[in-house]
N, C-alpha and C. Protein backbone atom coordinates (compact mmCIF):
# COMPACT_ATOMS: atom_id res chain seq x y z
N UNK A 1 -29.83 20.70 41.26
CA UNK A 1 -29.46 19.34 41.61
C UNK A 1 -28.82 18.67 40.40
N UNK A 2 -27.76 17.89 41.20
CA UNK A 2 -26.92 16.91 39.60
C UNK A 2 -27.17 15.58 39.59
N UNK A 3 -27.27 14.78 38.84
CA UNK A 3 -27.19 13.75 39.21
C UNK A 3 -26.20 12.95 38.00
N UNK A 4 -25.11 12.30 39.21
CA UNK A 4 -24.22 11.96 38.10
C UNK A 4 -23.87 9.70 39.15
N UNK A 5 -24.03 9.84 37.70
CA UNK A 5 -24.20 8.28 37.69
C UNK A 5 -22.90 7.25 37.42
N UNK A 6 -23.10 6.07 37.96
CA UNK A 6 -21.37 5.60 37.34
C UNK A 6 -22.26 4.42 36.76
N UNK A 7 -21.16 3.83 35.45
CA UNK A 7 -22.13 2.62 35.09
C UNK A 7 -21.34 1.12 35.87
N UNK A 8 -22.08 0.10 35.88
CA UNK A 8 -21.39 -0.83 35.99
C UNK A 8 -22.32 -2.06 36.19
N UNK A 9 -21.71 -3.37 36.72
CA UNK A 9 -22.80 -4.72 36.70
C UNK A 9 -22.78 -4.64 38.48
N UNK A 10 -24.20 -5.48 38.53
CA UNK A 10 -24.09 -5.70 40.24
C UNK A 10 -23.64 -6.92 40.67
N UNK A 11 -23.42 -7.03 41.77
CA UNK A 11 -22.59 -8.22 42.27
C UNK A 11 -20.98 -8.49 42.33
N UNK A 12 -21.01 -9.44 43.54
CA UNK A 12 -19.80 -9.33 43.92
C UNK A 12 -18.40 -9.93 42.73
N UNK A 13 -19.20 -10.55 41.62
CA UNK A 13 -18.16 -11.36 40.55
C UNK A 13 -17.98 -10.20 39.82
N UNK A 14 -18.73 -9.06 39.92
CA UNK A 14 -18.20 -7.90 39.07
C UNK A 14 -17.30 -7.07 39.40
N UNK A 15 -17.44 -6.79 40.91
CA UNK A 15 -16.47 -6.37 41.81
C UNK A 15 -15.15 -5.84 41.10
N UNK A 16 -14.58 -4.71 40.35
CA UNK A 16 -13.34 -4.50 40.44
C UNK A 16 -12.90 -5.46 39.09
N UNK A 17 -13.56 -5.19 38.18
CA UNK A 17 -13.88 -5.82 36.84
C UNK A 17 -13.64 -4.16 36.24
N UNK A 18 -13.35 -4.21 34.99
CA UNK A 18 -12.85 -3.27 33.76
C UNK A 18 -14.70 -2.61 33.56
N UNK A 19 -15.35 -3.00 33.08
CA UNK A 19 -16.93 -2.85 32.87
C UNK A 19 -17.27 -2.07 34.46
N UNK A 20 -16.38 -2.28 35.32
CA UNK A 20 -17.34 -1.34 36.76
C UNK A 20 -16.66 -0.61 36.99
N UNK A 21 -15.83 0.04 36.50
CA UNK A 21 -15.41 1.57 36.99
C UNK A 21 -16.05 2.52 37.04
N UNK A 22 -17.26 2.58 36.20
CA UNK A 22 -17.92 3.87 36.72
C UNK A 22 -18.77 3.62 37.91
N UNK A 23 -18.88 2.41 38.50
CA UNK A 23 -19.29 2.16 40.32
C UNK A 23 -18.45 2.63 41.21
N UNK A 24 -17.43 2.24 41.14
CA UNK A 24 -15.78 2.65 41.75
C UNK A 24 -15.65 4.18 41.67
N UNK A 25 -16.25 4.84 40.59
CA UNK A 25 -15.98 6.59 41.04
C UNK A 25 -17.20 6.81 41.80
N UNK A 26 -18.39 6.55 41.35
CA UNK A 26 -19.28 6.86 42.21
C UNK A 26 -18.93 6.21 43.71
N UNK A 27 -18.71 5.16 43.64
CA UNK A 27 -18.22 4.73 45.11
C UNK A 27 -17.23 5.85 46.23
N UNK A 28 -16.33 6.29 45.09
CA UNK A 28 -15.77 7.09 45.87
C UNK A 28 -16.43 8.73 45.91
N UNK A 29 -17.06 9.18 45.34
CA UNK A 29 -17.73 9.84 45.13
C UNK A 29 -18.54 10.07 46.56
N UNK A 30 -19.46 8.90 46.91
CA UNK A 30 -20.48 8.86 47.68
C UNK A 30 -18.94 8.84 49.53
N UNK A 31 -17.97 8.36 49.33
CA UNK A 31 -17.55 8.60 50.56
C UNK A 31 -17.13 9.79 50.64
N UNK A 32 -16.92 10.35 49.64
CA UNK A 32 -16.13 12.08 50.02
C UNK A 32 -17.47 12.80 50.44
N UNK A 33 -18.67 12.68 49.08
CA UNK A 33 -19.19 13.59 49.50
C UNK A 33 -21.02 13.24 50.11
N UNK A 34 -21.10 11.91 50.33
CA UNK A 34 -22.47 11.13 50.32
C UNK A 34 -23.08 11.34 51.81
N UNK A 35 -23.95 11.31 51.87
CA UNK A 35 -24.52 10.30 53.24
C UNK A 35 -24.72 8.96 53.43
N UNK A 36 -26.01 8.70 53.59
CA UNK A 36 -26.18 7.03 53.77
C UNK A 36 -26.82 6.32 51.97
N UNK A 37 -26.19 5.35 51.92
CA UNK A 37 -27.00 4.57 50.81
C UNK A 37 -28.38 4.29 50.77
N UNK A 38 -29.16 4.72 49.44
CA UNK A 38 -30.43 4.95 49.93
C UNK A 38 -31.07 3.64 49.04
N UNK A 39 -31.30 2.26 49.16
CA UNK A 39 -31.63 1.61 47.85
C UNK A 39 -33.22 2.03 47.28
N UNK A 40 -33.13 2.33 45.94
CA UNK A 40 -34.76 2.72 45.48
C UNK A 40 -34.53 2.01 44.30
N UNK A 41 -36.16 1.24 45.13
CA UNK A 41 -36.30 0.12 43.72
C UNK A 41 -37.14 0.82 43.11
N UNK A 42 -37.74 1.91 43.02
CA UNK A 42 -38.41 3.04 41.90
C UNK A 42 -37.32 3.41 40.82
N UNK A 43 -35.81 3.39 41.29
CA UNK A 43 -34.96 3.39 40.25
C UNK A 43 -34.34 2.88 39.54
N UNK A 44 -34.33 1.06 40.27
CA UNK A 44 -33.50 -0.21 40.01
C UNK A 44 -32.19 0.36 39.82
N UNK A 45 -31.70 0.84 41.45
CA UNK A 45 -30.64 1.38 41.60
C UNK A 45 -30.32 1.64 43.03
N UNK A 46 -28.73 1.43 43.11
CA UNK A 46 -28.28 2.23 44.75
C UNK A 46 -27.99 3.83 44.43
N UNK A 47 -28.51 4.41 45.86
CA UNK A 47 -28.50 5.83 45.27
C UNK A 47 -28.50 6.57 46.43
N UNK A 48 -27.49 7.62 46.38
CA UNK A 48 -26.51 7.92 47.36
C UNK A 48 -26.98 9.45 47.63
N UNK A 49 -27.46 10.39 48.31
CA UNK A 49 -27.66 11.95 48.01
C UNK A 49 -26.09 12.42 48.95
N UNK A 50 -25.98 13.72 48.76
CA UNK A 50 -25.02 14.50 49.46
C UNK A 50 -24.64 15.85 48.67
N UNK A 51 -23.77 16.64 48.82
CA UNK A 51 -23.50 17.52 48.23
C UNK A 51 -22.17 18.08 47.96
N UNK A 52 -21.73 18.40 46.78
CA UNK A 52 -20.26 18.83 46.03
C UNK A 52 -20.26 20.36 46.17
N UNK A 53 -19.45 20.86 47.34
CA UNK A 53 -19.45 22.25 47.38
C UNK A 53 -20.86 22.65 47.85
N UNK A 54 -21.35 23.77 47.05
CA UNK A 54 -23.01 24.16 47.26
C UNK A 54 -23.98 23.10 46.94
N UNK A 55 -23.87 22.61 45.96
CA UNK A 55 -24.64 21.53 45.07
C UNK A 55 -25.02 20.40 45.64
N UNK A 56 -26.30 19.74 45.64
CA UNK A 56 -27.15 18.85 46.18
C UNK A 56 -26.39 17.97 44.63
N UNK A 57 -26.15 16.54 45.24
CA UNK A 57 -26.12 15.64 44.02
C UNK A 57 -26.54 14.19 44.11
N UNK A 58 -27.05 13.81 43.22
CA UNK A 58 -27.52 12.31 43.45
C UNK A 58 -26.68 11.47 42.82
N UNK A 59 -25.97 10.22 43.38
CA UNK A 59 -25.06 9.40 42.86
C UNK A 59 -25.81 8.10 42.82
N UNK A 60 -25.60 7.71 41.24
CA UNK A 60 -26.26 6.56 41.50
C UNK A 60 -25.41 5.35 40.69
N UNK A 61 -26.18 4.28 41.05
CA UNK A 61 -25.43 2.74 40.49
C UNK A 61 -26.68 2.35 40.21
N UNK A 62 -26.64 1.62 38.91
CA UNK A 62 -28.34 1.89 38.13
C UNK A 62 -27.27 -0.25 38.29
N UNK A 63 -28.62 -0.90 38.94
CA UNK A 63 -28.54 -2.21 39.31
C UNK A 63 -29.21 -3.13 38.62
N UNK A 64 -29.32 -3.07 37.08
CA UNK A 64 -29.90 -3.33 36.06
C UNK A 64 -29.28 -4.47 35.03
N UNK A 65 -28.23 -4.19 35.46
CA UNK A 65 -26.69 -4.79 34.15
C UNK A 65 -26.89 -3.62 33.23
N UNK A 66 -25.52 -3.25 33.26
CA UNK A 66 -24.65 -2.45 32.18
C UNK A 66 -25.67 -1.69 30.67
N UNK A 67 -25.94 -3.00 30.15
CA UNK A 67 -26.76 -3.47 28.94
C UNK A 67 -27.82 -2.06 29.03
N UNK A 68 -28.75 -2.34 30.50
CA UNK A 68 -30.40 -1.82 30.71
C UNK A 68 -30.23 -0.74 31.53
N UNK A 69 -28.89 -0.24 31.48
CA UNK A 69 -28.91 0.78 32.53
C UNK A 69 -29.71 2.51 32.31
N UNK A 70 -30.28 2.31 31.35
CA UNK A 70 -31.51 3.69 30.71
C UNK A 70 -32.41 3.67 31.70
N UNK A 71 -32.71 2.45 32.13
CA UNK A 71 -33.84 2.45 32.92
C UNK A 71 -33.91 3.13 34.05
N UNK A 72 -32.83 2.82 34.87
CA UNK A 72 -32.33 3.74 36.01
C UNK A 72 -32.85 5.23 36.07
N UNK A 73 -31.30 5.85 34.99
CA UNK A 73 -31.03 6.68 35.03
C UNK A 73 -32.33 7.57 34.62
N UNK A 74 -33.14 7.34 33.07
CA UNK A 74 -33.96 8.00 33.30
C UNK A 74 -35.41 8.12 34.24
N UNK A 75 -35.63 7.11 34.29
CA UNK A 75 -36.80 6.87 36.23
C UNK A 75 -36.13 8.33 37.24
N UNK A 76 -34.90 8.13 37.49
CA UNK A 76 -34.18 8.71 37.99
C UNK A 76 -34.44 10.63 37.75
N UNK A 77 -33.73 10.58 36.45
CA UNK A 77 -34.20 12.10 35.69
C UNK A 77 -35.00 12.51 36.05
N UNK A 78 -36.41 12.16 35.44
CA UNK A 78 -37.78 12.17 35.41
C UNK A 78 -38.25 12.56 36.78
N UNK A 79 -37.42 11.53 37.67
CA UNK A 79 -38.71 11.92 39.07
C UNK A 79 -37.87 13.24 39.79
N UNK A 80 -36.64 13.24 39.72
CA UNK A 80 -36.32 14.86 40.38
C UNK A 80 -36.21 16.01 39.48
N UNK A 81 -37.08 15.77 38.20
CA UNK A 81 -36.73 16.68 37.21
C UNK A 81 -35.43 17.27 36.81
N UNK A 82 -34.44 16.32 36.68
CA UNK A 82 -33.11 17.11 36.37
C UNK A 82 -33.11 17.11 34.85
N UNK A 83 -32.62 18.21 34.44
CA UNK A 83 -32.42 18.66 32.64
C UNK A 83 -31.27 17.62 32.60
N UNK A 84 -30.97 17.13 31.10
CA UNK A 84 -29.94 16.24 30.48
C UNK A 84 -28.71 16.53 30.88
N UNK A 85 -28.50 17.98 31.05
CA UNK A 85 -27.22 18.71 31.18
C UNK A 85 -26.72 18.65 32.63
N UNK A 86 -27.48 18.28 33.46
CA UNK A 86 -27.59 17.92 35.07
C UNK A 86 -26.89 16.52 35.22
N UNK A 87 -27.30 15.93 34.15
CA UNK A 87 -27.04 14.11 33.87
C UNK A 87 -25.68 13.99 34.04
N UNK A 88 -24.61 13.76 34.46
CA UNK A 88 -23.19 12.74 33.87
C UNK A 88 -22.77 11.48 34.04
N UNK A 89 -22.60 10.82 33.39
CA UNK A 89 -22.70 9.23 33.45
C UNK A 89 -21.05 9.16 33.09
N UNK A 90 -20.42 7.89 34.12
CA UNK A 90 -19.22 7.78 34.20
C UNK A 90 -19.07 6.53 33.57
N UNK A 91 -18.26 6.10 32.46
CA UNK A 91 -18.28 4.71 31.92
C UNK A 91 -16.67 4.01 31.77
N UNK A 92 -16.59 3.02 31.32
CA UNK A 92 -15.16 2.52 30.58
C UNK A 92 -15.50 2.62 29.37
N UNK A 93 -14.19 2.73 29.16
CA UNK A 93 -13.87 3.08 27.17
C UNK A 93 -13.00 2.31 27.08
N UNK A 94 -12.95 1.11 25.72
CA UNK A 94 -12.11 0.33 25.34
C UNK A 94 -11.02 1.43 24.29
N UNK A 95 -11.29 2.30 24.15
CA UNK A 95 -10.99 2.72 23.16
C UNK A 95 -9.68 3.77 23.37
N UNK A 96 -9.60 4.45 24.82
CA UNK A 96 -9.05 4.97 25.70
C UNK A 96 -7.60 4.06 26.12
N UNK A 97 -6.31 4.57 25.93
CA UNK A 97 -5.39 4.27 27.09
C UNK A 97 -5.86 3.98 28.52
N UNK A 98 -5.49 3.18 29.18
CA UNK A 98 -5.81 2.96 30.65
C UNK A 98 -5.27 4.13 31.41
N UNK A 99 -6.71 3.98 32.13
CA UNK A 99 -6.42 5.35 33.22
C UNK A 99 -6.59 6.96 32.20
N UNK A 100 -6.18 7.57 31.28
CA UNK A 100 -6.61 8.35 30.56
C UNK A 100 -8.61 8.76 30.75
N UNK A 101 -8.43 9.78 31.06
CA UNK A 101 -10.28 10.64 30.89
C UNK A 101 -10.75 11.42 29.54
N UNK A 102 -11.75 11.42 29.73
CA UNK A 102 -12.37 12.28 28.81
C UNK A 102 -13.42 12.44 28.69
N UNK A 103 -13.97 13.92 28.77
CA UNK A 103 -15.30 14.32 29.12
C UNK A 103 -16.04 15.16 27.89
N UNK A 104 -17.27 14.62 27.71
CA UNK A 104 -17.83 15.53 26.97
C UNK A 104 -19.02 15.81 27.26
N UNK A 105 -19.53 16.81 26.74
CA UNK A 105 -21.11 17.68 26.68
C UNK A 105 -22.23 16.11 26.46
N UNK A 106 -22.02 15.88 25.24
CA UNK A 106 -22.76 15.05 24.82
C UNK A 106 -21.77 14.17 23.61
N UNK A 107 -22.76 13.47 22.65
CA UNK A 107 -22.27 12.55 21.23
C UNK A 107 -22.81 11.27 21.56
N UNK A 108 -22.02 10.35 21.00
CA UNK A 108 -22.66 8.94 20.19
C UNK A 108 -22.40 8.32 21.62
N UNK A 109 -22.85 6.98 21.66
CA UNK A 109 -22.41 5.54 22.70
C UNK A 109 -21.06 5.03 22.23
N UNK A 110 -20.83 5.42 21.34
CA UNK A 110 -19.52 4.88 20.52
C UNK A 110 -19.29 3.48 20.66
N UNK A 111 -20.20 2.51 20.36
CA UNK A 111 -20.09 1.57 20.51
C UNK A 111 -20.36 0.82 21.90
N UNK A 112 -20.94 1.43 23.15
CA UNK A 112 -20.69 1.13 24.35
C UNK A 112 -22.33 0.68 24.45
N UNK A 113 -23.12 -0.22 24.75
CA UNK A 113 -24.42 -0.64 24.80
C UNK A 113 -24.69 0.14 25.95
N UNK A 114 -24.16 0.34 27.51
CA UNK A 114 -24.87 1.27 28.80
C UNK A 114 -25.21 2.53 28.37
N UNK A 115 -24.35 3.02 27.59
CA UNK A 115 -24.87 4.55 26.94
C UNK A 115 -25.90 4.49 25.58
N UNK A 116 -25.70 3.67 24.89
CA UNK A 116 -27.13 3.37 24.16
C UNK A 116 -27.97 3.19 24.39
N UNK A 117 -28.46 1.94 25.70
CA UNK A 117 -29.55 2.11 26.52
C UNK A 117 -30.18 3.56 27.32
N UNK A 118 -28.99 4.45 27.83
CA UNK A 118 -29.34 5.62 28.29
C UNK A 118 -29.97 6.66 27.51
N UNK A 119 -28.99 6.95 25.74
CA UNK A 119 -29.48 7.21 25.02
C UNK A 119 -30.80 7.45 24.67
N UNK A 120 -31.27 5.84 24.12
CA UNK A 120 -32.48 5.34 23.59
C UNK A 120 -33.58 6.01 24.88
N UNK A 121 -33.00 5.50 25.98
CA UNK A 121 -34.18 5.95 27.13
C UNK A 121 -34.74 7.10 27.35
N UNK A 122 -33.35 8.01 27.23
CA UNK A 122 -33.58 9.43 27.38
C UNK A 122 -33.93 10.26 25.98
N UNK A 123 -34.47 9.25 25.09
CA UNK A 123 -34.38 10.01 23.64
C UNK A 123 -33.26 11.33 23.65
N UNK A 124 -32.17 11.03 23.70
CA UNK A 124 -31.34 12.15 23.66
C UNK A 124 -29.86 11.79 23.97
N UNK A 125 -28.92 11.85 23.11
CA UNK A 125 -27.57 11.78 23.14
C UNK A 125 -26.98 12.56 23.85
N UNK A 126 -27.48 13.62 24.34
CA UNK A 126 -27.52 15.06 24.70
C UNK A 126 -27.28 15.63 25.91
N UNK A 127 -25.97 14.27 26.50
CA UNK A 127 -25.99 14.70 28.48
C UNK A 127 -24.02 14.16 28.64
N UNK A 128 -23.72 15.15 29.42
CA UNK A 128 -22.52 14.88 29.82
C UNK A 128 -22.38 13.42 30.25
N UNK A 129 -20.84 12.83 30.14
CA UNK A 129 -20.16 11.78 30.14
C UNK A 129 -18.79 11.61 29.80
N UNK A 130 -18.72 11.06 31.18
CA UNK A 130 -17.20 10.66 31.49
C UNK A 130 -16.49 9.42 31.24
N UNK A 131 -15.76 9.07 30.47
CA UNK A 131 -14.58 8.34 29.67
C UNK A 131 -13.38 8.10 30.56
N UNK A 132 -13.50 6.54 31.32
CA UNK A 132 -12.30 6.21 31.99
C UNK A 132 -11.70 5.61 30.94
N UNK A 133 -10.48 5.48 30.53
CA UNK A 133 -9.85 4.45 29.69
C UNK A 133 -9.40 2.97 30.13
N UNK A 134 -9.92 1.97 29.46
CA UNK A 134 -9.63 0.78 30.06
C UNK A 134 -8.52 -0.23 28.59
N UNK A 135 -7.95 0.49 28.05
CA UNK A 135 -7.34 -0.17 26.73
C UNK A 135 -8.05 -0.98 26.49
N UNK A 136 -7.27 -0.62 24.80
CA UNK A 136 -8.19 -1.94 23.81
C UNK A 136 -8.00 -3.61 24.18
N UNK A 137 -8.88 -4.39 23.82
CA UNK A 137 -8.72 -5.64 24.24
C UNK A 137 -7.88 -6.36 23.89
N UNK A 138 -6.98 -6.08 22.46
CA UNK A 138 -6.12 -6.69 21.62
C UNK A 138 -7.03 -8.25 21.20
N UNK A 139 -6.26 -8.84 21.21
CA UNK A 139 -6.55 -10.33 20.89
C UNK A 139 -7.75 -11.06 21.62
N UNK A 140 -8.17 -10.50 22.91
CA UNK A 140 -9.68 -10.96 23.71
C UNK A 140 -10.78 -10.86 23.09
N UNK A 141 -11.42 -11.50 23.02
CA UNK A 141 -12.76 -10.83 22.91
C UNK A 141 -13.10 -9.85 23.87
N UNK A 142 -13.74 -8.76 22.99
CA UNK A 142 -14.67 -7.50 23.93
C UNK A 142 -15.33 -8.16 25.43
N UNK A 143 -16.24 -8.93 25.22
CA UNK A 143 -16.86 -9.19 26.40
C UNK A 143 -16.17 -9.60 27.45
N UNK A 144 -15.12 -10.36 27.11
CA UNK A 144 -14.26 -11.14 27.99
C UNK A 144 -13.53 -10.28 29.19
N UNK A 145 -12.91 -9.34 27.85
CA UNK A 145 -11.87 -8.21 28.16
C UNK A 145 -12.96 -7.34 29.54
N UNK A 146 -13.71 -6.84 28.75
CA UNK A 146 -13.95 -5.77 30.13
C UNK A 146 -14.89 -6.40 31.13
N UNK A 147 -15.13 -7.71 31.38
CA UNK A 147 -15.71 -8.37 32.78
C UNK A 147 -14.42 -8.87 32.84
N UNK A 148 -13.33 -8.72 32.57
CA UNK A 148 -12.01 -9.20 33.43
C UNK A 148 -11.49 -8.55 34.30
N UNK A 149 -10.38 -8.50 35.17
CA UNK A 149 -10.34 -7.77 36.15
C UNK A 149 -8.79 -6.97 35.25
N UNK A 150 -8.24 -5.95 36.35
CA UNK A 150 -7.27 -5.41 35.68
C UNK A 150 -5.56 -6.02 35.85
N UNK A 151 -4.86 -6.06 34.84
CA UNK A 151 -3.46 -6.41 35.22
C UNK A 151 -3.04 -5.93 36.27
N UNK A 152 -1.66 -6.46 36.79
CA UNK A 152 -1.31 -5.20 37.45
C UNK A 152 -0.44 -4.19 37.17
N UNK A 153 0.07 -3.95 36.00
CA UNK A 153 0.30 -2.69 35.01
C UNK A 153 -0.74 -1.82 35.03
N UNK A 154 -2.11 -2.45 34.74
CA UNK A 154 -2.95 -1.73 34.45
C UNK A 154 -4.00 -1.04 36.05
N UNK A 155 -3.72 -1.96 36.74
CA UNK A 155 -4.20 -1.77 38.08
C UNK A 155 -2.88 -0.60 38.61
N UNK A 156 -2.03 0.07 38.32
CA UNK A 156 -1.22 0.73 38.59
C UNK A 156 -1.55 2.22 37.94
N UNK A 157 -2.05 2.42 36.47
CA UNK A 157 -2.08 3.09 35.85
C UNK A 157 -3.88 3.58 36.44
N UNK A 158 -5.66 2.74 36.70
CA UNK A 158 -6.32 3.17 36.98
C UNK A 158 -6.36 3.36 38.71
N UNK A 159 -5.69 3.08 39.34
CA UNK A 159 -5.72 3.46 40.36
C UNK A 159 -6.22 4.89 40.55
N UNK A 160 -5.33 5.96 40.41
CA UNK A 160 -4.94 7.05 40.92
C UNK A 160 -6.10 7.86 39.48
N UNK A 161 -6.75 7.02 38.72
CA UNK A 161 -7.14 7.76 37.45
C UNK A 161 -8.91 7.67 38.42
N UNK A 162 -8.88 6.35 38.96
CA UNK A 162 -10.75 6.71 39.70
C UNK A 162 -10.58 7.67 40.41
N UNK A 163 -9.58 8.31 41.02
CA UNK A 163 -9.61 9.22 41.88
C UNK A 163 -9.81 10.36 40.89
N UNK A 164 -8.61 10.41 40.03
CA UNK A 164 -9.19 11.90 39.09
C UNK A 164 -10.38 12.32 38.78
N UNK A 165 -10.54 10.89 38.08
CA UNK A 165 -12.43 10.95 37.66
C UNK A 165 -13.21 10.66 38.56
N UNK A 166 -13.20 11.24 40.07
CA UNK A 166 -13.91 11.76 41.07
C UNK A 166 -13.91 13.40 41.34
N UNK A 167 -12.37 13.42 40.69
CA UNK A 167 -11.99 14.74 41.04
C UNK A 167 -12.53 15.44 39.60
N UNK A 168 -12.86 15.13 38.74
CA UNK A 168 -13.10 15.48 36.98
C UNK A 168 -15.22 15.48 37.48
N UNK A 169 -15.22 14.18 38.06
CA UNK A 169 -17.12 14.66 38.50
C UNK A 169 -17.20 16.11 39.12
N UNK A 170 -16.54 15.90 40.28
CA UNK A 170 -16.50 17.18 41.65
C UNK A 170 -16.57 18.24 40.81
N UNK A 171 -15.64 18.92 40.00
CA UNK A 171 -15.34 19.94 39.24
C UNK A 171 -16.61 20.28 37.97
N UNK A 172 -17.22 19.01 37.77
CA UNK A 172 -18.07 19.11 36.82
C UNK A 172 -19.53 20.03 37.49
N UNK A 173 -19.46 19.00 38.91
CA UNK A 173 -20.94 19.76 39.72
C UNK A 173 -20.97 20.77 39.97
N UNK A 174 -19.22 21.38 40.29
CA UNK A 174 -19.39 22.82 40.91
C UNK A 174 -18.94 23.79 39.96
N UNK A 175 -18.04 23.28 38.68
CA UNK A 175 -17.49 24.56 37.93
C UNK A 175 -17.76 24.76 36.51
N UNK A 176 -18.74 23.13 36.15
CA UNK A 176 -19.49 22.83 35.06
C UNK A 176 -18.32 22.29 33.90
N UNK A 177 -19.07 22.07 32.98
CA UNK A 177 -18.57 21.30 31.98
C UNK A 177 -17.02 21.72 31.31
N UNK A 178 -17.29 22.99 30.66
CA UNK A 178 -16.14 23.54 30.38
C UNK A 178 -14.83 23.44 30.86
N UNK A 179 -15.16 23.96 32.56
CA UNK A 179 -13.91 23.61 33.23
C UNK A 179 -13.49 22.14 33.35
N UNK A 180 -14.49 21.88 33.56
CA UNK A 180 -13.74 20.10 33.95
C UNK A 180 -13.29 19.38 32.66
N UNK A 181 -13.78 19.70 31.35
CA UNK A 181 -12.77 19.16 30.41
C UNK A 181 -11.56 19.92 30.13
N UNK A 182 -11.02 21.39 30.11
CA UNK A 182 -10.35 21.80 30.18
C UNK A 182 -9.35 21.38 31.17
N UNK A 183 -9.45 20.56 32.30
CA UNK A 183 -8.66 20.03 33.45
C UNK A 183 -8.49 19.00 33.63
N UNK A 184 -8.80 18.19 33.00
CA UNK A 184 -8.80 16.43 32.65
C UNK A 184 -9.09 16.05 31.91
N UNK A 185 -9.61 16.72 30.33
CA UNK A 185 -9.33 15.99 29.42
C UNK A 185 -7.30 16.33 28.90
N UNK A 186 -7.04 15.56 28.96
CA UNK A 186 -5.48 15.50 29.02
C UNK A 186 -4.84 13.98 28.57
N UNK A 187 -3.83 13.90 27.64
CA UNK A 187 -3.45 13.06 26.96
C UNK A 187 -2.45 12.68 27.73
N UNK A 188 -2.62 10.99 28.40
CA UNK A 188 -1.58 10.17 29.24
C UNK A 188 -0.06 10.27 28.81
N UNK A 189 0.89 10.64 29.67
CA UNK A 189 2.13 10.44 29.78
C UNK A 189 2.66 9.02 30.37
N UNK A 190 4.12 8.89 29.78
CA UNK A 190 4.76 7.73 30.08
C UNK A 190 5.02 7.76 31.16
């Protein structure tokens, strides 16, 4: 079993905000491959089962704010016993070109507080995660920037990129890590 998570805030003012893209893959995630929405407040989370290919997977939206989202995910871990390596958490990266992915095994929060909280929770840096790019803020403040919603330059460029990084999860559940960075980690063209 996998369980791969998207991060983001709850509520409708977050809706389609820079900070909730990793809801938006899981969202799409749960229509390709989900059943019914299951809410468990044992997880302080919406949480979706279904299966990628052979693979049983749990999709979740940890309903915490961004900030506390450890809590979720590991409640989550813990009660279906999934190993770290089972884990992938889908986030925004300021740091990333828009729309641009990137997946790794494990490493730092790089500055991102939802993966520090996960971190800290899971005592362990040590679990796959997926990197939507949401460009740097330039002149905004950080906070501002990613609870804002997207241009529409930029709403042009992540469009078709939540879909990848549905298609970059899918590949992760069924063909594992290796392959799926080998196939989407890939440097944006003009």
């Amino acid at each position: 079993m996998k369980l791969i998570v998207g991060l983001g805030n709850p509520g409708p003012e977050y809706d389609r905000t820079r900070h909730n893209v990793g809801f938006e893959v899981v969202d799409r995630l749960a229509r390709r491959y989900g059943s019914d929405t299951v809410a468990r407040a044992r997880f302080h989370g919406a949480l979706v089962e279904g299966t990628v290919g052979t693979e049983r997977v749990l999709l979740l939206k940890p309903l915490t704010f961004m900030n506390r989202s450890g809590q979720a995910v590991a409640e989550a871990a813990r009660f279906y016993r999934i190993e770290l390596e089972d884990v992938l958490v889908i986030v925004d990266d300021v740091a990333l070109p828009c729309g641009q992915l990137r997946m790794r095994a494990g490493g730092s929060a790089g500055g991102h507080n939802g993966l520090a909280d996960i971190e800290q929770k899971l005592g362990s840096d040590q679990y796959p995660r997926l990197r939507l790019g949401i460009d740097p803020p330039g002149p905004i403040p950080q906070k501002s920037y990613v609870l804002g919603k997207f241009s529409p330059d930029q709403q042009d460029r992540i469009a078709p990129a939540l879909d990848a990084a549905a298609d970059a999860a899918a590949c992760w559940t069924t063909d594992g890590i290796t392959e799926a960075m080998n196939q989407f980690n890939r440097t944006l063209t003009a």
